[in-house]
Protein backbone atom coordinates (compact mmCIF):
# COMPACT_ATOMS: atom_id res chain seq x y z
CA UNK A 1 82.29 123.03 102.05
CA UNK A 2 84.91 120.38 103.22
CA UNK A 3 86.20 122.88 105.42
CA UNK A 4 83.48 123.39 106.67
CA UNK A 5 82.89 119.86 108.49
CA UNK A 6 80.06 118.98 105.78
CA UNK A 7 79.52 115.21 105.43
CA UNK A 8 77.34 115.83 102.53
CA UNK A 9 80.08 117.32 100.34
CA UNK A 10 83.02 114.39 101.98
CA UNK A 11 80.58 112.01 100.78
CA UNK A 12 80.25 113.01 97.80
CA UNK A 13 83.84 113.48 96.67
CA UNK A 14 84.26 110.37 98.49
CA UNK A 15 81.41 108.40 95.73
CA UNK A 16 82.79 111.31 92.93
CA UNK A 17 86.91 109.38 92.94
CA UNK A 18 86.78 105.96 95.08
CA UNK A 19 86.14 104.13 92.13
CA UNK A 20 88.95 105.81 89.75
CA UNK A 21 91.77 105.90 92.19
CA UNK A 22 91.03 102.14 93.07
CA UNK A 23 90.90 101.40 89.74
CA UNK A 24 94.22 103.37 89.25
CA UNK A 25 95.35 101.72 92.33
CA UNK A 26 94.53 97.60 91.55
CA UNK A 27 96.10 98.03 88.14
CA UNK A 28 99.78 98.93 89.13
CA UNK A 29 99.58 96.90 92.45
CA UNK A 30 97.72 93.98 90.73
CA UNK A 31 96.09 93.60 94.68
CA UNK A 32 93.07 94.72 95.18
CA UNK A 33 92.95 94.40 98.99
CA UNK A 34 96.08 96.78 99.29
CA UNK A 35 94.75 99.17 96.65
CA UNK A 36 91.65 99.65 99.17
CA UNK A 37 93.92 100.27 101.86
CA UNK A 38 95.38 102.60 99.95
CA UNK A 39 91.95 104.76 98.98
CA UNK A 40 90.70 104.47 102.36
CA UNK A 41 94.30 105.93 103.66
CA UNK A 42 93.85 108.96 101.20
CA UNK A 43 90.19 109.67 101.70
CA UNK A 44 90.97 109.43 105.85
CA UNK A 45 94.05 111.77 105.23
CA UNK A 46 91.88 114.34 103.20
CA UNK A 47 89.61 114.26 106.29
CA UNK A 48 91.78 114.79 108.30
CA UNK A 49 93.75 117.48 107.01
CA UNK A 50 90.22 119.33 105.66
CA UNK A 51 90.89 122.39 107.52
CA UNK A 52 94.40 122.98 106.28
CA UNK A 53 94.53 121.56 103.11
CA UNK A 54 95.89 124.29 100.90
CA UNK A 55 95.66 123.45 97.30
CA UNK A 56 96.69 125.30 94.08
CA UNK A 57 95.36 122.99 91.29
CA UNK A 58 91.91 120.73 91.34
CA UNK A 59 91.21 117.89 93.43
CA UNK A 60 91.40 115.05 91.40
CA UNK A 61 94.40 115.79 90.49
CA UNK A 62 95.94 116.17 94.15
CA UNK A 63 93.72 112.84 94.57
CA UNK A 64 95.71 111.55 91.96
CA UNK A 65 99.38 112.80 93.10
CA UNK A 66 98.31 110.90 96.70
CA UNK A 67 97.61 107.55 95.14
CA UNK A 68 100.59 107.75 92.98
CA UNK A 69 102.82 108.07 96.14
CA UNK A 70 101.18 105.56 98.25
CA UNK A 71 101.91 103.21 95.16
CA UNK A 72 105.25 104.19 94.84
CA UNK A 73 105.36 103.65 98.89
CA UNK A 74 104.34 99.98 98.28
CA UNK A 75 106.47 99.17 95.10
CA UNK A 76 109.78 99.80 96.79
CA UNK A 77 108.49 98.14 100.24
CA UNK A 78 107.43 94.85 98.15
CA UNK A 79 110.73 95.56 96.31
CA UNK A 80 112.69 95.84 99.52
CA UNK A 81 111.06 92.71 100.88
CA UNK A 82 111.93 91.18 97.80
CA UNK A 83 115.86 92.33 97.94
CA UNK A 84 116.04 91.12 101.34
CA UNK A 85 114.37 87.21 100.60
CA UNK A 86 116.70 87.29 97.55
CA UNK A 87 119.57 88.22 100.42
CA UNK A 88 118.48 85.87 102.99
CA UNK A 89 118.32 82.98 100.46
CA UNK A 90 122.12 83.31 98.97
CA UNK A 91 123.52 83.72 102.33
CA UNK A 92 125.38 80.49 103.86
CA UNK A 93 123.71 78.48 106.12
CA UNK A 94 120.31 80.22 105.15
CA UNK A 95 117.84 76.90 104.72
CA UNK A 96 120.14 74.18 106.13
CA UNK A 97 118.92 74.07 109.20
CA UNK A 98 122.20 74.70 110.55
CA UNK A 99 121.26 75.24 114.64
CA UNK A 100 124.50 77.54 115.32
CA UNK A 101 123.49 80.00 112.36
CA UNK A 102 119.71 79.78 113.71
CA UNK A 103 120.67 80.44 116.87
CA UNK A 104 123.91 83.18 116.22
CA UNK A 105 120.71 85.25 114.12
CA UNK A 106 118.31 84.70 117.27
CA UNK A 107 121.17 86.20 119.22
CA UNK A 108 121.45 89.16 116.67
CA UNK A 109 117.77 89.75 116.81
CA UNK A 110 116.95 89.96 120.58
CA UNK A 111 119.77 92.31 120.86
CA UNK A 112 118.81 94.17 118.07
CA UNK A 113 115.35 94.54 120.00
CA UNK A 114 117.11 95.48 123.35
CA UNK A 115 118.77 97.86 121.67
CA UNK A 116 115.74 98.99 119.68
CA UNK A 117 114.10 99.42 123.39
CA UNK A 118 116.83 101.53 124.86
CA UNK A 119 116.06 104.64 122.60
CA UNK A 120 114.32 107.39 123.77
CA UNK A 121 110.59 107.31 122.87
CA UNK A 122 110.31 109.44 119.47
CA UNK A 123 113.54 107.72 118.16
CA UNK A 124 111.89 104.40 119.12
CA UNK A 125 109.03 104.37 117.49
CA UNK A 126 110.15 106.27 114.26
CA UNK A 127 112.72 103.67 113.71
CA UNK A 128 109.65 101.23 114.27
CA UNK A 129 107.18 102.95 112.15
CA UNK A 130 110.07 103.09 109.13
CA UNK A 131 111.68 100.05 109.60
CA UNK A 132 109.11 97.37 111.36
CA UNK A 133 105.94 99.16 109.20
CA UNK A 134 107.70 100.18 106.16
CA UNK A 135 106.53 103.89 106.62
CA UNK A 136 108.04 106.78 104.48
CA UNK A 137 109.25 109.71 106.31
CA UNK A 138 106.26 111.83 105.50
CA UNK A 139 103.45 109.43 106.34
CA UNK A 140 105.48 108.82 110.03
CA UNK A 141 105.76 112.76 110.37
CA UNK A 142 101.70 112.60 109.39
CA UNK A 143 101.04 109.94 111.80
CA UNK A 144 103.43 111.74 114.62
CA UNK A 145 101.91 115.01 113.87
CA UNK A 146 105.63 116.59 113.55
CA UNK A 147 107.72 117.82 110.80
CA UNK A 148 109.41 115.83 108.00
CA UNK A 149 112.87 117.45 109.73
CA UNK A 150 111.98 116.13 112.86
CA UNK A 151 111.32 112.68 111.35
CA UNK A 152 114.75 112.87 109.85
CA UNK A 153 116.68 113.74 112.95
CA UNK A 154 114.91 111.27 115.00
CA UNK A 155 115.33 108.34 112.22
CA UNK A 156 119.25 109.24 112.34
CA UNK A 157 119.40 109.31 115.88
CA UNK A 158 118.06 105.88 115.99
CA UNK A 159 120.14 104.55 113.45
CA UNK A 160 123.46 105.77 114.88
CA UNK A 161 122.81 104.73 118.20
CA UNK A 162 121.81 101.29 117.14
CA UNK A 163 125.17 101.08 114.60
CA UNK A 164 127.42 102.09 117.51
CA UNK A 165 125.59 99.25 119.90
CA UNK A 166 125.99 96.60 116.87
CA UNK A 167 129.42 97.57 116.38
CA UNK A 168 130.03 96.42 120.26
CA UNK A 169 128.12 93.58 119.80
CA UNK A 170 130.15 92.54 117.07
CA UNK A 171 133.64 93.49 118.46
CA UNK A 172 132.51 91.54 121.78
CA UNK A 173 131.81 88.44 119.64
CA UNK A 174 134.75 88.58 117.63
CA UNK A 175 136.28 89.10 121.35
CA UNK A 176 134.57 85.78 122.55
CA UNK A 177 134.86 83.70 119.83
């Protein structure tokens, strides 16, 4: 009936699992703002995707299978924000208020962003949707509406370009300085 465009029967999955994979969801994260992010995203996905949603089991447990990657998803982005604090905090300079390390980063960061705004247009804003919005792979090819492959090759496009501009940004300012 899903197939089908009914409202009745999206409803009533919708009241049937909610509750469960919420419940699922605000145990691991221990947030229950995120974890209703997180059942709204997989209840707008099945939506979505009603009409070619192929699937070989039942529905709770694909239900299931969703929420347990979107958790995954924001375990190793908390954990990655995490790393990167940890990172930021033992570096030198990090927290004394030094104004040449404030302002050496600021440099790093706005040409970062030029160089961010010199790729072509898919490359562009997959590299934003992984890096700036912490997306996986399959939720930017979702979002796109392309393949995971093409996700892929546009993420490594990005990234190469932006290590060969960083590389000249660096060799310039071990050139200058």
């Amino acid at each position: 009936m899903l197939k089908q465009d009914d409202d009745g029967a999206f409803t009533e999955l919708y009241n049937r699992y909610w509750e469960k994979l919420l419940f699922v969801a605000g145990i691991k994260l221990r947030d229950l703002a995120i974890a209703e992010e997180l059942v709204q995203d997989i209840f707008l996905d099945l939506w979505q995707r009603r009409n070619t949603l192929e699937l070989s089991g039942e529905l709770s447990h694909y239900l299931a299978v969703c929420m347990k990657h979107k958790v995954i998803n924001v375990q190793a982005r908390r954990k990655r924000a995490l790393d990167y604090a940890q990172f930021a905090a033992g570096q030198p300079g990090q927290g004394s208020g030094n104004p040449e390390d404030w302002l050496r980063f600021e440099e790093l960061k706005d040409q970062l962003a030029l160089l961010v705004a010199g790729l072509p247009e898919r490359c562009r804003i997959t590299y934003q949707l992984s890096r700036d919005h912490g997306f996986s792979q399959k939720e930017i090819a979702l979002q796109l509406q392309v393949s995971e492959k093409a996700v892929e090759a546009n993420l490594s496009r990005a990234l190469k370009a932006l290590r060969v501009g960083l590389t000249r940004i660096h060799w310039m300012l071990g050139f200058w300085l």
